[in-house]
C-alpha atoms as a PDB file:
ATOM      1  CA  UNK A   1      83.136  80.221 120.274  1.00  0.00           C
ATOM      2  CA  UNK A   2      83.862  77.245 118.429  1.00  0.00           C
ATOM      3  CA  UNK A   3      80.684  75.384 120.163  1.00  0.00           C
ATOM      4  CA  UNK A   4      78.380  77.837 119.377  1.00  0.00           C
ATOM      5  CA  UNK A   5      79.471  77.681 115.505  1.00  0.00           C
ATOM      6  CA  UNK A   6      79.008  73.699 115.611  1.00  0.00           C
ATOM      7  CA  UNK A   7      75.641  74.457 117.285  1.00  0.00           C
ATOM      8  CA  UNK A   8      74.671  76.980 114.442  1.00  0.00           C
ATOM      9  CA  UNK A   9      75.803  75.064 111.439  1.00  0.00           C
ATOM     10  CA  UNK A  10      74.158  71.755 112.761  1.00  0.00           C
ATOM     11  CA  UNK A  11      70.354  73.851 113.445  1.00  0.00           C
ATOM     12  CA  UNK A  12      71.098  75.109 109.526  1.00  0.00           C
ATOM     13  CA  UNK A  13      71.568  71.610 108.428  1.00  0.00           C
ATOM     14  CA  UNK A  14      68.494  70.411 110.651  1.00  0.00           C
ATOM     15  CA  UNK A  15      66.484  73.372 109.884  1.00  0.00           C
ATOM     16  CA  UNK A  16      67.255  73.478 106.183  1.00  0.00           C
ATOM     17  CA  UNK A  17      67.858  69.261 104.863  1.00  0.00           C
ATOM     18  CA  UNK A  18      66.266  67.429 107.477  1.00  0.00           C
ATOM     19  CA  UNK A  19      62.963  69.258 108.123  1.00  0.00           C
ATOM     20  CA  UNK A  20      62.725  69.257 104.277  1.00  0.00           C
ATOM     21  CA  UNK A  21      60.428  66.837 102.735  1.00  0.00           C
ATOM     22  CA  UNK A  22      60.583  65.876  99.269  1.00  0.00           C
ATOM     23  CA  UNK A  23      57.029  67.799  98.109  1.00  0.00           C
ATOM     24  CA  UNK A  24      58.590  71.154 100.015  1.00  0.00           C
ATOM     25  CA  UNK A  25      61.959  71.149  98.325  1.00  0.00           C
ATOM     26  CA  UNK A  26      59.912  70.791  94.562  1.00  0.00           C
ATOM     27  CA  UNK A  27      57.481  72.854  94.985  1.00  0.00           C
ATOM     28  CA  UNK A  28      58.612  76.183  97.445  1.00  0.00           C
ATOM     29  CA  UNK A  29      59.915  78.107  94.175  1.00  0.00           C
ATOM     30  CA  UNK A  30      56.555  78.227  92.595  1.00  0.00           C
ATOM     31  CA  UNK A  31      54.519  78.530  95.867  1.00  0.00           C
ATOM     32  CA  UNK A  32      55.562  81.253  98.822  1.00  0.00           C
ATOM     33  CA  UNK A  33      53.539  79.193 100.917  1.00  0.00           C
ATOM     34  CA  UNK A  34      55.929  76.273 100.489  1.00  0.00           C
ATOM     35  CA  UNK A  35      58.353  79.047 101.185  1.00  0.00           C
ATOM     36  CA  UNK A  36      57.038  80.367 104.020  1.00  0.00           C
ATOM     37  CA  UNK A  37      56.287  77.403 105.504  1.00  0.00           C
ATOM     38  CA  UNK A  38      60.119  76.105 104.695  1.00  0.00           C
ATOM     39  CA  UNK A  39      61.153  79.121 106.019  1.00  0.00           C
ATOM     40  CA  UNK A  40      59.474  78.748 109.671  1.00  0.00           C
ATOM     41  CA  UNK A  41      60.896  74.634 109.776  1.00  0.00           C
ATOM     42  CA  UNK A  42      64.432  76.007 109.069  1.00  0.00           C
ATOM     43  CA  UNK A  43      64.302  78.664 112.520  1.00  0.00           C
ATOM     44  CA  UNK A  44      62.861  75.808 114.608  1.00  0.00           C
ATOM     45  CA  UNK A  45      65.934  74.406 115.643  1.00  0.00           C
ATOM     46  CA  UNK A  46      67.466  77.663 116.145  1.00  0.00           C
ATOM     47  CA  UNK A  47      64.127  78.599 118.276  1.00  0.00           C
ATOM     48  CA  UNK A  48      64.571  75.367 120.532  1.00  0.00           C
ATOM     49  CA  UNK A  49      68.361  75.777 120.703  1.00  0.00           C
ATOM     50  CA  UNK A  50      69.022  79.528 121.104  1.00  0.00           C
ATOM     51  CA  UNK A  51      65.989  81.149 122.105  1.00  0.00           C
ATOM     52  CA  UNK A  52      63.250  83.742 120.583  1.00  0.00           C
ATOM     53  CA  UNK A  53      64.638  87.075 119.780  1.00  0.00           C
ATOM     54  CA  UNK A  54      65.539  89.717 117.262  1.00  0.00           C
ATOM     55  CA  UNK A  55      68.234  87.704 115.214  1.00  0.00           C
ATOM     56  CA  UNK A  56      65.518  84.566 114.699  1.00  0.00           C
ATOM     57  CA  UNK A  57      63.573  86.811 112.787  1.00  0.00           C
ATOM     58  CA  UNK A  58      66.357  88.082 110.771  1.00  0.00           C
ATOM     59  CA  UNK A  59      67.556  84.311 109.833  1.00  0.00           C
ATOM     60  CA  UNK A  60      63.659  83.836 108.980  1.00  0.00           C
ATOM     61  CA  UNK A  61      63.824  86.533 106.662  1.00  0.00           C
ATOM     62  CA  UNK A  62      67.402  85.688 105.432  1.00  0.00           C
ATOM     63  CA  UNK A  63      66.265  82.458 104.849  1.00  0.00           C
ATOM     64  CA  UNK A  64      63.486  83.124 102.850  1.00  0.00           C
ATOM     65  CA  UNK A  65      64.856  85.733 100.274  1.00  0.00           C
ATOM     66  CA  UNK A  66      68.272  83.981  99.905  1.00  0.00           C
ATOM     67  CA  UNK A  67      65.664  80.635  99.392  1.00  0.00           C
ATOM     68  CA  UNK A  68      63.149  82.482  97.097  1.00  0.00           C
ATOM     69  CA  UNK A  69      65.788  84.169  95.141  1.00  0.00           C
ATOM     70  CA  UNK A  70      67.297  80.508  94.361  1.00  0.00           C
ATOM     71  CA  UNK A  71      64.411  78.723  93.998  1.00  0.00           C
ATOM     72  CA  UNK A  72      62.308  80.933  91.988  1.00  0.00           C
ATOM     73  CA  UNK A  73      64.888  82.677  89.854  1.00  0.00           C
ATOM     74  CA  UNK A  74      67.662  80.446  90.065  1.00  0.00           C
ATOM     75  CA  UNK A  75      70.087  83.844  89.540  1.00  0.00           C
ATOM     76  CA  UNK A  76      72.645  81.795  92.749  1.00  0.00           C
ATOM     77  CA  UNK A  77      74.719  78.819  92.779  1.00  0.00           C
ATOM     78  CA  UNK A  78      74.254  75.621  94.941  1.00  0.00           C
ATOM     79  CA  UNK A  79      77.105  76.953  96.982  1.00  0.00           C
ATOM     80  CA  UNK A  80      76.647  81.103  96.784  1.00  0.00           C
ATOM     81  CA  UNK A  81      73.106  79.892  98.544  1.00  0.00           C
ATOM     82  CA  UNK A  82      74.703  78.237 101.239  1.00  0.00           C
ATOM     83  CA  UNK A  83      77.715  80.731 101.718  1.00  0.00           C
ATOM     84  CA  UNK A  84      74.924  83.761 102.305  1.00  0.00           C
ATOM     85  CA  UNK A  85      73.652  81.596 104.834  1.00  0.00           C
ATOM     86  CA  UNK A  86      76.899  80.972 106.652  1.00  0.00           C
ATOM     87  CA  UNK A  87      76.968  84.850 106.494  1.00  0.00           C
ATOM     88  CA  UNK A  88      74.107  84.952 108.252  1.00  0.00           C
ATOM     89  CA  UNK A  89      74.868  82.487 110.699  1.00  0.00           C
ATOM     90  CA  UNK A  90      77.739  84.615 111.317  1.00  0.00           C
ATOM     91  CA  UNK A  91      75.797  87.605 112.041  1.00  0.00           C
ATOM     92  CA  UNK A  92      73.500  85.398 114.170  1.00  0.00           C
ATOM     93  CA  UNK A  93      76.805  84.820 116.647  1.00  0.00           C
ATOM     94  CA  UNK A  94      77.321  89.248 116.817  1.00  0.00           C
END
């Protein structure tokens, strides 16, 4: 159980620091296609690592709301942002 956590919270960090360039993370709260397109580089490493399914699309969509609603409206914290996503990574592992 443990492994699959480490795997999970290192695709999140790939998916969500690495695969984001400078001109993504300033500009996807004014443009959804930023978002969008931030929001499809932060599943690829859970794609490659754990396979297509049903949850993938639910950590897209996560991902994108939790994202939007921080980027766009700024109404979350640095760290609520991230602890929805653990939650989500969480539900991921059910």
């Amino acid at each position: 159980m443990i492994y699959k956590i480490i795997i999970l919270v290192m695709c999140h960090l790939i998916g969500d620091y690495v695969l984001q360039n400078d001109f993504i993370a300033s500009t996807k709260g004014n443009n959804r296609y930023h978002m969008l397109v931030h929001s499809i580089l932060y599943c690829v490493p859970f794609a490659l690592v754990c396979g297509i399914d049903f949850r993938l699309l639910i950590m897209f969509m996560g991902h994108f709301i939790i994202d939007t609603g921080k980027a766009r409206y700024n109404y979350i914290s640095y760290i609520q942002d991230q602890l929805m996503h653990y939650m989500y990574l969480a539900i991921y592992l059910i």
